[in-house]
PDB file of N, CA and C in Angstrom:
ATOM      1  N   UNK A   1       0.855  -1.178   0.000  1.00  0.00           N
ATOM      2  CA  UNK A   1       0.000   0.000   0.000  1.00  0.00           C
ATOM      3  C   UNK A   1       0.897   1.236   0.000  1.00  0.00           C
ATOM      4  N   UNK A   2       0.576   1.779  -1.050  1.00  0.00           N
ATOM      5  CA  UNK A   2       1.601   3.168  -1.236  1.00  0.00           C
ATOM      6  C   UNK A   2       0.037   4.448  -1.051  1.00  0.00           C
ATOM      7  N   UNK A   3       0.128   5.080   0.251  1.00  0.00           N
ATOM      8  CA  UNK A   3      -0.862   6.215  -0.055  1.00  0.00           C
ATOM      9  C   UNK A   3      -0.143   7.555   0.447  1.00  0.00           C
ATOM     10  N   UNK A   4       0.906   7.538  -0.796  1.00  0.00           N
ATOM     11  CA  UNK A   4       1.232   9.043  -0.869  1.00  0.00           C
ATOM     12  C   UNK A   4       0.623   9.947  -1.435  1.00  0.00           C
ATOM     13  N   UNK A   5       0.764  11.395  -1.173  1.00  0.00           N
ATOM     14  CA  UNK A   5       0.299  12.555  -1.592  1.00  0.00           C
ATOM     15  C   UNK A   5       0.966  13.480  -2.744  1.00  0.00           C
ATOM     16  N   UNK A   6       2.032  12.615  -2.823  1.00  0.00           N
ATOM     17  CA  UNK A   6       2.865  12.941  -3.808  1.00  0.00           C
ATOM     18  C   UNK A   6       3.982  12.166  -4.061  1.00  0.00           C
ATOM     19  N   UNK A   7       4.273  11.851  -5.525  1.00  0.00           N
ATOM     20  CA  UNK A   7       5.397  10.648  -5.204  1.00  0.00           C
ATOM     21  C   UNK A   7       6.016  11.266  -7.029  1.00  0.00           C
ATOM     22  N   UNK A   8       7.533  10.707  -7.053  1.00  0.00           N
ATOM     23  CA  UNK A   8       8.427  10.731  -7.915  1.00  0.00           C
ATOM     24  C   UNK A   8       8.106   9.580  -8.668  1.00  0.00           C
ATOM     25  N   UNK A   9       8.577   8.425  -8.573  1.00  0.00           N
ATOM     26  CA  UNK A   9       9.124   7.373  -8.981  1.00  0.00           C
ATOM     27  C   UNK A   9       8.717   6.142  -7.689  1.00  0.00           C
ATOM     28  N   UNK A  10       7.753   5.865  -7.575  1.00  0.00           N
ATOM     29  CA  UNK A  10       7.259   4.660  -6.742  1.00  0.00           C
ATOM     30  C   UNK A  10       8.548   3.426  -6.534  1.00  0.00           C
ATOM     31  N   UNK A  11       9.665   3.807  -5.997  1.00  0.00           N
ATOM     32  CA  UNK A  11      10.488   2.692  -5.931  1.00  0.00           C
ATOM     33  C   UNK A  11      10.046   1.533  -5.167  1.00  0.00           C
ATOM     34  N   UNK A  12       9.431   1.717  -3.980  1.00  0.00           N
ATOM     35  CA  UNK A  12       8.690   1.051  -3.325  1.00  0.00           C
ATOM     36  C   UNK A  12       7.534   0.291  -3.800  1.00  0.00           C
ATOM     37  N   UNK A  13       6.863   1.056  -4.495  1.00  0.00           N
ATOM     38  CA  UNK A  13       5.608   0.389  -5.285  1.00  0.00           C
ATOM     39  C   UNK A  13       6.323  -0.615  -6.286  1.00  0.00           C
ATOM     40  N   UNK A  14       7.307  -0.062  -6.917  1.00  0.00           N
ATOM     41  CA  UNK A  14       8.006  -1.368  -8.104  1.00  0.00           C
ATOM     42  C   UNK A  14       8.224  -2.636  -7.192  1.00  0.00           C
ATOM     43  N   UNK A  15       9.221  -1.831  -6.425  1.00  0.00           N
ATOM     44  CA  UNK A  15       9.863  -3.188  -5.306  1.00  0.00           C
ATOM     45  C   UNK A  15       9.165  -4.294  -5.085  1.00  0.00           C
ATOM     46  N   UNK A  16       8.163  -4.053  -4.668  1.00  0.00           N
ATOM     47  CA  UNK A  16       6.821  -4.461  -3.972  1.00  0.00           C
ATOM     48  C   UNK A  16       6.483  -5.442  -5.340  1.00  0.00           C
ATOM     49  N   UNK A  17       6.513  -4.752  -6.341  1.00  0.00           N
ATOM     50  CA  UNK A  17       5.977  -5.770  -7.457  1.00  0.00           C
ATOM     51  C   UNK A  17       6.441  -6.895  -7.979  1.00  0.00           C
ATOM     52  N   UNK A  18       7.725  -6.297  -7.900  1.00  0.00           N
ATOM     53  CA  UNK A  18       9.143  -7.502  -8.578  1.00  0.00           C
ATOM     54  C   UNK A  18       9.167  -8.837  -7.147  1.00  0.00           C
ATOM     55  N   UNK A  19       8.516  -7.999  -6.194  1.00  0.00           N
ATOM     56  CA  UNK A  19       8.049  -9.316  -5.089  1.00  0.00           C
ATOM     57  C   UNK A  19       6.822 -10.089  -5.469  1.00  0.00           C
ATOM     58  N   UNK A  20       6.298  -9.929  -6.591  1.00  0.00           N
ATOM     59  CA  UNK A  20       5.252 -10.554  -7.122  1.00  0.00           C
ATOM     60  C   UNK A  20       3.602  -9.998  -5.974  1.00  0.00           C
ATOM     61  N   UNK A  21       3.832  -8.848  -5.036  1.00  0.00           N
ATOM     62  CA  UNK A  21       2.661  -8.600  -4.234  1.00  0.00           C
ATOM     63  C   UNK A  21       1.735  -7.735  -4.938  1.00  0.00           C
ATOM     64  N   UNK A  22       0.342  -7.827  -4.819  1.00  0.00           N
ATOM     65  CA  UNK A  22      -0.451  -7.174  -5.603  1.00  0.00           C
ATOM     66  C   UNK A  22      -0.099  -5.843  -4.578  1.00  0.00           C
ATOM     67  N   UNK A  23      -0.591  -4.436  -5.490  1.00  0.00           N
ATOM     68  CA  UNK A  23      -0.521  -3.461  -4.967  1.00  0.00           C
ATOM     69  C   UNK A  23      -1.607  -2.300  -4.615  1.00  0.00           C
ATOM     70  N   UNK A  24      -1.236  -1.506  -3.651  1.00  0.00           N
ATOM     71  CA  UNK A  24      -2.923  -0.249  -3.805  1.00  0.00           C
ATOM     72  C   UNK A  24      -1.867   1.169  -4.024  1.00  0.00           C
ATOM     73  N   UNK A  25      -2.299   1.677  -4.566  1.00  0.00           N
ATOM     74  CA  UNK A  25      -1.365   3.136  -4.347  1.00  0.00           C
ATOM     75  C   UNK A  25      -2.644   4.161  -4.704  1.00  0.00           C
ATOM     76  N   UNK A  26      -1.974   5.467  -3.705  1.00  0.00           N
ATOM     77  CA  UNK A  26      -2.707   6.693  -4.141  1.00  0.00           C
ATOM     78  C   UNK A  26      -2.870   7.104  -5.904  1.00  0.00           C
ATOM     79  N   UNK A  27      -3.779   7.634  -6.480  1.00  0.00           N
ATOM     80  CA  UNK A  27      -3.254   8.051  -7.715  1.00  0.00           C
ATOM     81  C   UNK A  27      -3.035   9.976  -7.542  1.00  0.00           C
ATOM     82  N   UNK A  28      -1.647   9.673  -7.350  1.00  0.00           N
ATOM     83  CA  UNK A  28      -1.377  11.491  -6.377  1.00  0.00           C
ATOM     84  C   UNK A  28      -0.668  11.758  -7.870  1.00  0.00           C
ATOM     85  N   UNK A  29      -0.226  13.049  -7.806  1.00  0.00           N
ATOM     86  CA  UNK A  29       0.672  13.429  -8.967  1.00  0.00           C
ATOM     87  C   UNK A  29       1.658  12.969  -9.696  1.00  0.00           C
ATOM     88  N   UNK A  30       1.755  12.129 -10.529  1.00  0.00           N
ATOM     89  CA  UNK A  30       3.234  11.482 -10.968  1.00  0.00           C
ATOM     90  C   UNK A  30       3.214  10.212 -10.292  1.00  0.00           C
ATOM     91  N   UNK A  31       3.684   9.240 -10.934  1.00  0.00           N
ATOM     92  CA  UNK A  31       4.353   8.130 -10.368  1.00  0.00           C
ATOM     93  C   UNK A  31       3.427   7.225 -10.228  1.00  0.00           C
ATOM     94  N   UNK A  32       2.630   6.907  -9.213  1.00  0.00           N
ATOM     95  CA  UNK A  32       1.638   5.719  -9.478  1.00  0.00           C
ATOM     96  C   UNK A  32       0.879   5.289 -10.484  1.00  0.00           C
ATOM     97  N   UNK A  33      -0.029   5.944 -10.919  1.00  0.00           N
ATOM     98  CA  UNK A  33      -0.518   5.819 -12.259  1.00  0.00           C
ATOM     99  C   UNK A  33       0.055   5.338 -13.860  1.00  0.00           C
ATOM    100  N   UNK A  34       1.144   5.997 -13.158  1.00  0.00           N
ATOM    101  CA  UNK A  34       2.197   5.586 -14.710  1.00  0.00           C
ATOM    102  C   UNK A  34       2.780   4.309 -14.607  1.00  0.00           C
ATOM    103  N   UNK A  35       3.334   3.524 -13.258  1.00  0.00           N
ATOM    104  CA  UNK A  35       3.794   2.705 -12.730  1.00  0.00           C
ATOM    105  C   UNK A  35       2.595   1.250 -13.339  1.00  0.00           C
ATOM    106  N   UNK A  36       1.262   1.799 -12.755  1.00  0.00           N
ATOM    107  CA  UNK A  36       0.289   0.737 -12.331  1.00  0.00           C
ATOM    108  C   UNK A  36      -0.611   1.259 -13.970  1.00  0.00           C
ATOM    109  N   UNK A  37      -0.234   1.749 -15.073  1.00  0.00           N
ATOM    110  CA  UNK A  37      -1.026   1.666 -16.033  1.00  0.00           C
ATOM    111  C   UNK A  37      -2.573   2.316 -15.892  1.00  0.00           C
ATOM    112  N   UNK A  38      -3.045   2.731 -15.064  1.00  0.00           N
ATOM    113  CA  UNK A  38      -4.517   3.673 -14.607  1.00  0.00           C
ATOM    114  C   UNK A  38      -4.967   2.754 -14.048  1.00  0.00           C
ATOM    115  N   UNK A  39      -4.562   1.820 -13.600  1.00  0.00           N
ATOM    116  CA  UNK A  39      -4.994   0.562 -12.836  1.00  0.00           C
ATOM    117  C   UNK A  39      -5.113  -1.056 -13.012  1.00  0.00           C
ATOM    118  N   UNK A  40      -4.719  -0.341 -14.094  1.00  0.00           N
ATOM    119  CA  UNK A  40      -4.389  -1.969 -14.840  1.00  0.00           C
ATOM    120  C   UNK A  40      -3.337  -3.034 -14.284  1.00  0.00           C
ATOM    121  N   UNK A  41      -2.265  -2.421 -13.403  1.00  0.00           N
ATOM    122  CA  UNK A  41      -1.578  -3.656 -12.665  1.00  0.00           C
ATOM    123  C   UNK A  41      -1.394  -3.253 -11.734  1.00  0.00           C
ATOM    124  N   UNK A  42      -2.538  -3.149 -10.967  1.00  0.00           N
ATOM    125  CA  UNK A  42      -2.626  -2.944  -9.212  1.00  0.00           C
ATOM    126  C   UNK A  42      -3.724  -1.687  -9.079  1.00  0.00           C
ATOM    127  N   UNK A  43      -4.668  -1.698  -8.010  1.00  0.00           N
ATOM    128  CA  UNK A  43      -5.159  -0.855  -7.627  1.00  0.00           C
ATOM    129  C   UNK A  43      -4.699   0.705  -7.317  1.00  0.00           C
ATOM    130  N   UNK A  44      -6.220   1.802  -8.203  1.00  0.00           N
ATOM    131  CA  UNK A  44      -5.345   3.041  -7.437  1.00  0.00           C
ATOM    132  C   UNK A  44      -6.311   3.550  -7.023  1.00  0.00           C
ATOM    133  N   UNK A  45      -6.338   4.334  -5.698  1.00  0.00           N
ATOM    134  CA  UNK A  45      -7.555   5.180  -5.339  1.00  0.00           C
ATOM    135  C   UNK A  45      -6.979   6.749  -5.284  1.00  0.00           C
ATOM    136  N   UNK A  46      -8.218   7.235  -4.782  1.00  0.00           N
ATOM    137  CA  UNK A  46      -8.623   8.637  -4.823  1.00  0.00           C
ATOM    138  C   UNK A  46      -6.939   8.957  -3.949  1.00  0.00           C
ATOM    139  N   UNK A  47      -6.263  10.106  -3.646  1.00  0.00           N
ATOM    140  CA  UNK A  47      -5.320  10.779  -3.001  1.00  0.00           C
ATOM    141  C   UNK A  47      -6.932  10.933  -1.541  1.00  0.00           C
ATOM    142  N   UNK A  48      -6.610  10.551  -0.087  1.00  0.00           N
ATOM    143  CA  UNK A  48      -6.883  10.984   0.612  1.00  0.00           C
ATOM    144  C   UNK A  48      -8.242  10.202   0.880  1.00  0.00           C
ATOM    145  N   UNK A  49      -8.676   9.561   0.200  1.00  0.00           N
ATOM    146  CA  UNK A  49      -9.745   8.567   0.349  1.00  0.00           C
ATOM    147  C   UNK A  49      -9.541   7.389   1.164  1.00  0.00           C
ATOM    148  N   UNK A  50      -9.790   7.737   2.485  1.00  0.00           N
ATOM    149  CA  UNK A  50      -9.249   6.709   3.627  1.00  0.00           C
ATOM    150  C   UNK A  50     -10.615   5.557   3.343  1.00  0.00           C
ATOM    151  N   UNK A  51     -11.676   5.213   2.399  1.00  0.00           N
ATOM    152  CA  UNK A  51     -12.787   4.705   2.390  1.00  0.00           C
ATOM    153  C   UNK A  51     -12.501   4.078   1.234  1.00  0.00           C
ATOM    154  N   UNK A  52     -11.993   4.379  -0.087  1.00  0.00           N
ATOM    155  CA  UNK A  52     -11.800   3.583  -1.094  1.00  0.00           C
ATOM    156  C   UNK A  52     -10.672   2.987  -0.880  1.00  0.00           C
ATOM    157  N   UNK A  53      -9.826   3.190  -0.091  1.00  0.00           N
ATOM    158  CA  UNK A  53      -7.934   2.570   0.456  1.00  0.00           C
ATOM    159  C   UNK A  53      -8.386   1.297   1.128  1.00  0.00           C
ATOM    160  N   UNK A  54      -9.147   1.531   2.124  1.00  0.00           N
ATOM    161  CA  UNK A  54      -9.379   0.367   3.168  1.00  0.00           C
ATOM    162  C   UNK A  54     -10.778  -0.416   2.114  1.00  0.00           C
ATOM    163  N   UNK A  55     -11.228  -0.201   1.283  1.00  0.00           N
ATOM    164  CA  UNK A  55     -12.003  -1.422   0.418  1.00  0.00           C
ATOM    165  C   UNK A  55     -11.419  -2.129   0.030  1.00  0.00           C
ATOM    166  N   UNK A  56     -10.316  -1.205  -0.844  1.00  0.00           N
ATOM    167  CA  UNK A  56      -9.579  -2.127  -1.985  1.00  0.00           C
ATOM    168  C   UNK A  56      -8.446  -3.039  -0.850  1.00  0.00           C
ATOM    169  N   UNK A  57      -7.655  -2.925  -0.043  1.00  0.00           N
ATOM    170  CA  UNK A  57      -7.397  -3.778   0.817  1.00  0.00           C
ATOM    171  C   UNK A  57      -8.194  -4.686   1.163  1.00  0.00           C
ATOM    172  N   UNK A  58      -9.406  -4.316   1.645  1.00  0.00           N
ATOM    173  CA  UNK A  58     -10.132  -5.664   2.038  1.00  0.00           C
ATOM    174  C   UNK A  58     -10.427  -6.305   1.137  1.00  0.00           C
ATOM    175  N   UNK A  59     -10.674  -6.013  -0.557  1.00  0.00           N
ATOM    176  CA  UNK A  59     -10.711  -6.677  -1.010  1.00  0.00           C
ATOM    177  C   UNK A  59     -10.216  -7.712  -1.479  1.00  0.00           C
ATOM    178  N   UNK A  60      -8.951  -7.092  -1.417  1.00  0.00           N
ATOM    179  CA  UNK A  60      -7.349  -8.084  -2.143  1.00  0.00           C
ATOM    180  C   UNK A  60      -7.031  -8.599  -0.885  1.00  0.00           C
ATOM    181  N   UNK A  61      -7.895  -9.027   0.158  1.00  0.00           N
ATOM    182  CA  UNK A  61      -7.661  -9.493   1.298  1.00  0.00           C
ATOM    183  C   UNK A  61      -8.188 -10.914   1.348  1.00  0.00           C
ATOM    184  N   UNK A  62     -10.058 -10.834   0.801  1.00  0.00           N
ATOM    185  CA  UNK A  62     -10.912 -11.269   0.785  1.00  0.00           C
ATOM    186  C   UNK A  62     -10.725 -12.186  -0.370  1.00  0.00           C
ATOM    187  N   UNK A  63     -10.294 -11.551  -1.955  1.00  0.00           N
ATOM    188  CA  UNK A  63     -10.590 -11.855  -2.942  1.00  0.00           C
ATOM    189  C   UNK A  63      -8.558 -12.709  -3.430  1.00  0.00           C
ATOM    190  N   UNK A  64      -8.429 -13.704  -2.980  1.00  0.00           N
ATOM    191  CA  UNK A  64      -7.744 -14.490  -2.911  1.00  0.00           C
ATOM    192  C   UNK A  64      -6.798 -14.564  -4.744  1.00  0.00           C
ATOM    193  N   UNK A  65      -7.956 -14.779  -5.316  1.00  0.00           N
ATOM    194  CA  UNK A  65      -7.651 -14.968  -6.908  1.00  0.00           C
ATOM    195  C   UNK A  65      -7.221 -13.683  -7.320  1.00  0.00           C
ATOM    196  N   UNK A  66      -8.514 -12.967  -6.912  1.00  0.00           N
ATOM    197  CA  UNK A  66      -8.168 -11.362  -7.456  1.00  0.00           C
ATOM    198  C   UNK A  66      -6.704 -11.277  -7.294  1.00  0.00           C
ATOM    199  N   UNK A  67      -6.199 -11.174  -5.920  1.00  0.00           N
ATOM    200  CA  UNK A  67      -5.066 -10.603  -5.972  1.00  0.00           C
ATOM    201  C   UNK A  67      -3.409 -11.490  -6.023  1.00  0.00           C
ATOM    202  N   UNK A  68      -3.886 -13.074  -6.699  1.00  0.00           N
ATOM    203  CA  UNK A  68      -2.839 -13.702  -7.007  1.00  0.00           C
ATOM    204  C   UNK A  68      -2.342 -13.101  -8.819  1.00  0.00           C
ATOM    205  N   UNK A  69      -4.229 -12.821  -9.088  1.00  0.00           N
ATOM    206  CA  UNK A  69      -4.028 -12.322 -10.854  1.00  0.00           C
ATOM    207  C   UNK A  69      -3.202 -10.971 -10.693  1.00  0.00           C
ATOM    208  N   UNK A  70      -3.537  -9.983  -9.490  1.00  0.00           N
ATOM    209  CA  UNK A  70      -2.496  -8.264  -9.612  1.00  0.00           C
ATOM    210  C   UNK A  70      -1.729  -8.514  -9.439  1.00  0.00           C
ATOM    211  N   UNK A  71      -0.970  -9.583  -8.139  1.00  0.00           N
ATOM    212  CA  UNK A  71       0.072  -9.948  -8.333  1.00  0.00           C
ATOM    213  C   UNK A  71       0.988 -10.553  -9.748  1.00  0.00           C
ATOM    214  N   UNK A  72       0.459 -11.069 -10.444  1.00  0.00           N
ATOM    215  CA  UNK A  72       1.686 -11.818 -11.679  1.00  0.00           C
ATOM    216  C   UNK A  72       1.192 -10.447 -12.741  1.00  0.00           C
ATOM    217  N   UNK A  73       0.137  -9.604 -12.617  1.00  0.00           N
ATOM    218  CA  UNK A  73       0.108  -8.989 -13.729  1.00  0.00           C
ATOM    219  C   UNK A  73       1.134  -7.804 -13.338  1.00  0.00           C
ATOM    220  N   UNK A  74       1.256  -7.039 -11.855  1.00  0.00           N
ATOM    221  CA  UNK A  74       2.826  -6.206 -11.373  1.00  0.00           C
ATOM    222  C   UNK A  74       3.863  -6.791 -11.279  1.00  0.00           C
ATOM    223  N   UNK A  75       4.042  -8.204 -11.127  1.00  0.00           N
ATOM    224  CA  UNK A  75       5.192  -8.465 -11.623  1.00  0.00           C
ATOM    225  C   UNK A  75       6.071  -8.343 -13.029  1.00  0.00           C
ATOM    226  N   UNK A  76       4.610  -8.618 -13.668  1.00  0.00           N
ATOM    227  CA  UNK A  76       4.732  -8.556 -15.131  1.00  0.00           C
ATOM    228  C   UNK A  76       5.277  -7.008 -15.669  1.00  0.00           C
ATOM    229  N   UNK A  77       5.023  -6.068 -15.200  1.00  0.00           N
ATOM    230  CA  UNK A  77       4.430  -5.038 -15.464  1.00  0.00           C
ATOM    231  C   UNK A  77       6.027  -4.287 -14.678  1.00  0.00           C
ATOM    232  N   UNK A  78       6.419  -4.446 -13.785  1.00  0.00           N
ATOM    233  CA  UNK A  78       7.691  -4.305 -13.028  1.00  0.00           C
ATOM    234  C   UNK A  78       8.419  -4.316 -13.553  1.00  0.00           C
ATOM    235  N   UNK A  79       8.988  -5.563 -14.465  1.00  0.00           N
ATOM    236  CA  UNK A  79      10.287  -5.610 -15.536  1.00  0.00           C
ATOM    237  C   UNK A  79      10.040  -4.514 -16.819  1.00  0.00           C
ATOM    238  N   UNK A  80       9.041  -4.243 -16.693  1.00  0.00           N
ATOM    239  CA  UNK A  80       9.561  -2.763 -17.540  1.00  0.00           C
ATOM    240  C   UNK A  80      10.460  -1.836 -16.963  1.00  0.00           C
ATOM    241  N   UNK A  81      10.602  -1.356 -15.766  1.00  0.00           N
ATOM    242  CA  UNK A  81      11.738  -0.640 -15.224  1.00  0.00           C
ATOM    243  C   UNK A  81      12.588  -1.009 -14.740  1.00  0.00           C
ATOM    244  N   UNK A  82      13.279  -2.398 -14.719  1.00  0.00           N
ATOM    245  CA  UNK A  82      14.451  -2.388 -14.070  1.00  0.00           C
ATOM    246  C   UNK A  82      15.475  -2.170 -15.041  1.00  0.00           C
ATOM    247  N   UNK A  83      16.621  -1.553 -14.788  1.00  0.00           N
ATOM    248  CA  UNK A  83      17.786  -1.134 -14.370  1.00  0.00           C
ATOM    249  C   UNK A  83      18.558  -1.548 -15.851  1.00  0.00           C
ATOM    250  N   UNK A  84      18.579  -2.602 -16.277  1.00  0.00           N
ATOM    251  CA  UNK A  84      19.282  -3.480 -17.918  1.00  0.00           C
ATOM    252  C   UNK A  84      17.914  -2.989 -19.030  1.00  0.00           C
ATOM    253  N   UNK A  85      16.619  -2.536 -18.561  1.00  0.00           N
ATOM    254  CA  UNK A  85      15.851  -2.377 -19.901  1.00  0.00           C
ATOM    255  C   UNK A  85      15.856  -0.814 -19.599  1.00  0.00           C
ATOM    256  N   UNK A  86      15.747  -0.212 -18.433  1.00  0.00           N
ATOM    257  CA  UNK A  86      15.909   1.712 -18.908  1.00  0.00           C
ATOM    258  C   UNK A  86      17.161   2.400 -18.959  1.00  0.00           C
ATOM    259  N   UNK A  87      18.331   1.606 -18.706  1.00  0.00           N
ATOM    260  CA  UNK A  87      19.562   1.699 -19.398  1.00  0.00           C
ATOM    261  C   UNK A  87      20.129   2.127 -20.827  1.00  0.00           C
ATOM    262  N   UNK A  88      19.705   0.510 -21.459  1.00  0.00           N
ATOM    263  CA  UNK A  88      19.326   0.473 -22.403  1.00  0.00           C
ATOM    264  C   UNK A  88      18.273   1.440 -23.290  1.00  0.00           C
ATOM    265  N   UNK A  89      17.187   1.548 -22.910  1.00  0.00           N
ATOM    266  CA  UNK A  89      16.442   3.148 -23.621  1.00  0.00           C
ATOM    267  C   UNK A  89      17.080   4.789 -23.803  1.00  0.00           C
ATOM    268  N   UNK A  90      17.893   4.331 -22.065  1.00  0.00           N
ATOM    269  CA  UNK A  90      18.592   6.029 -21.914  1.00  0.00           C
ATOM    270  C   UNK A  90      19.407   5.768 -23.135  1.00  0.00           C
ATOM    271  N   UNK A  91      20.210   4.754 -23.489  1.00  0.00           N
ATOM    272  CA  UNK A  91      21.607   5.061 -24.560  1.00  0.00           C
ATOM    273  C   UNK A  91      20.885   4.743 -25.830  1.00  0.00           C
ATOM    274  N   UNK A  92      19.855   4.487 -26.016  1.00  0.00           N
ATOM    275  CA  UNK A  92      19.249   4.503 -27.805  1.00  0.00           C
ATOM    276  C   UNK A  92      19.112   5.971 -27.240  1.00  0.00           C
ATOM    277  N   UNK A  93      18.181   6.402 -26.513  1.00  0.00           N
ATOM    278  CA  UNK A  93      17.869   7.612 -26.881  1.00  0.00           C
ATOM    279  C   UNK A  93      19.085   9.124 -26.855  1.00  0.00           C
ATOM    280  N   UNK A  94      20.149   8.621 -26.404  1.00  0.00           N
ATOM    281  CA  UNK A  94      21.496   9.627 -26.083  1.00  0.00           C
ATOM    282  C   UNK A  94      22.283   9.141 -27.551  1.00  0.00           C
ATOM    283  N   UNK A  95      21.821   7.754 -28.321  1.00  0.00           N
ATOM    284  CA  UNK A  95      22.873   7.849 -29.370  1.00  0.00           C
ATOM    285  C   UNK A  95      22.047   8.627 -30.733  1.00  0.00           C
ATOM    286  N   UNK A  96      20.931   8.106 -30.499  1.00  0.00           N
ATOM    287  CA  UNK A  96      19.789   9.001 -31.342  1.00  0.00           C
ATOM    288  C   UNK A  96      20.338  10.478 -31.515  1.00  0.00           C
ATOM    289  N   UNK A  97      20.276  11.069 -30.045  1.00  0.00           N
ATOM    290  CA  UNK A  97      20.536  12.587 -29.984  1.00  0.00           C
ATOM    291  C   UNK A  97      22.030  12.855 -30.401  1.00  0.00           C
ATOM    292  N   UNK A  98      23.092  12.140 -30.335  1.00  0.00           N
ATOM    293  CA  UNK A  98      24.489  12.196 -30.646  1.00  0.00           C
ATOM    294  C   UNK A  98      24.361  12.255 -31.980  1.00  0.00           C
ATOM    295  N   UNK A  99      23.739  11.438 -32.851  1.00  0.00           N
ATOM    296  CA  UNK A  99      24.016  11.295 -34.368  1.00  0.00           C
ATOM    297  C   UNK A  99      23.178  12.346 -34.861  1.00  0.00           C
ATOM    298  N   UNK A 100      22.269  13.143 -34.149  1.00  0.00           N
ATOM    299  CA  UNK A 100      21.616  13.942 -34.598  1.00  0.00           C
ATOM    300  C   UNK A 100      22.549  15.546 -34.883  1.00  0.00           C
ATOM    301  N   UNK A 101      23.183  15.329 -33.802  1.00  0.00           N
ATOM    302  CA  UNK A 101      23.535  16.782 -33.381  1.00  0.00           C
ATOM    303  C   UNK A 101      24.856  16.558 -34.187  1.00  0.00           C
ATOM    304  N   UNK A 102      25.471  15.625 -34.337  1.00  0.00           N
ATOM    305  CA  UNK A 102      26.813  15.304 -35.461  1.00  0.00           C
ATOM    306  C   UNK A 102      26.190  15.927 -36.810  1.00  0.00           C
ATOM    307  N   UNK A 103      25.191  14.981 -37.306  1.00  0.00           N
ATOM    308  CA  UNK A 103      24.982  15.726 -38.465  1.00  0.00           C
ATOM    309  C   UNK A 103      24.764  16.921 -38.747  1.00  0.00           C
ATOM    310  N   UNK A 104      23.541  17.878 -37.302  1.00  0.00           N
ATOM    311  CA  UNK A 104      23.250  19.178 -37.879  1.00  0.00           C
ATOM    312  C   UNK A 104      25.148  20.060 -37.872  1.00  0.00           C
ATOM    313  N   UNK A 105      25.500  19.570 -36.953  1.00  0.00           N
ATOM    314  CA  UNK A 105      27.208  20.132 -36.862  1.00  0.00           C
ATOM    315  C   UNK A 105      28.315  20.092 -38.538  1.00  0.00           C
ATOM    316  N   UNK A 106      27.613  18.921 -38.972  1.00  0.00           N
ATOM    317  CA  UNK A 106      28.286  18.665 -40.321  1.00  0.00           C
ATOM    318  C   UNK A 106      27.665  19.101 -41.386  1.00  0.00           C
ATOM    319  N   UNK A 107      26.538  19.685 -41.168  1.00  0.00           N
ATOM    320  CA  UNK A 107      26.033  20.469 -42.200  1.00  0.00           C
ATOM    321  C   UNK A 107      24.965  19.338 -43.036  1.00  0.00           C
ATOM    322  N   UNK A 108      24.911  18.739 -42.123  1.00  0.00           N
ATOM    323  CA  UNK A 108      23.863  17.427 -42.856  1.00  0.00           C
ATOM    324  C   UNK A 108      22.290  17.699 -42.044  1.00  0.00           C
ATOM    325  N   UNK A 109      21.105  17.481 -43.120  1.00  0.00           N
ATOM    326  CA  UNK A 109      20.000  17.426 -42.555  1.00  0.00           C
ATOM    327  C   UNK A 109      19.671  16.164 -41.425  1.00  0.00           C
ATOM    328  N   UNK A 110      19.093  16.338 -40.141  1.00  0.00           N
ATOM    329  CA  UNK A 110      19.024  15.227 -39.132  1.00  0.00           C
ATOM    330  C   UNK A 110      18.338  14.238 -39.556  1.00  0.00           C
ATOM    331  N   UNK A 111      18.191  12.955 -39.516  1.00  0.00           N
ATOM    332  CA  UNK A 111      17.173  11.684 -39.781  1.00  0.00           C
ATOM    333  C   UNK A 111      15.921  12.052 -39.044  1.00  0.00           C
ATOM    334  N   UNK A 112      14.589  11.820 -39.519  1.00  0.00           N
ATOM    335  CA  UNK A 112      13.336  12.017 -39.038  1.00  0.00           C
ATOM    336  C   UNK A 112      13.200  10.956 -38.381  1.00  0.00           C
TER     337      UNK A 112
END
């Protein structure tokens, strides 16, 4: 259960996933939502909704299956950010920008 009011980068919420645990998080500014897909791999409630927080817990409490399926679908959903696949994106996207800025430097039009 992540019910922050504001969050960066849910490291905790990933963590949590790559543990295969289903998840609840606030949907506060940034970070959960993007993490959990609008809810698609793990629950999100209202910022400050102490009434929809404690449902969705009881539910994934109650609902056994439910939350073996959020679980493998945040796990699933987790290996999009670790560490060897956004690595990898940062340096396509830094060699992208390198060959770009070579060419406008060489007097060459950039690749679209």
């Amino acid at each position: 259960v992540l019910p922050s009011r504001y969050e960066g980068l849910g490291m905790a919420l990933l963590e949590a996933m790559l543990l295969r645990i289903p998840v609840i998080a606030t949907n506060c500014p940034s970070g959960p939502a993007e993490i959990l897909a609008n809810g698609e791999f793990g629950e999100l409630v209202p910022v400050g909704d102490v009434v929809s927080l404690s449902a969705k817990m009881k539910l994934l409490l109650e609902d056994q299956q439910l939350a073996q399926t959020k679980a493998k679908l945040a796990y699933k959903r987790a290996q999009d950010f670790l560490p060897e696949k956004i690595v990898a994106e940062w340096d396509e996207l830094f060699t992208r920008y390198m060959h770009t800025q070579s060419d406008w430097i060489l007097g060459k039009a950039p690749n679209p």
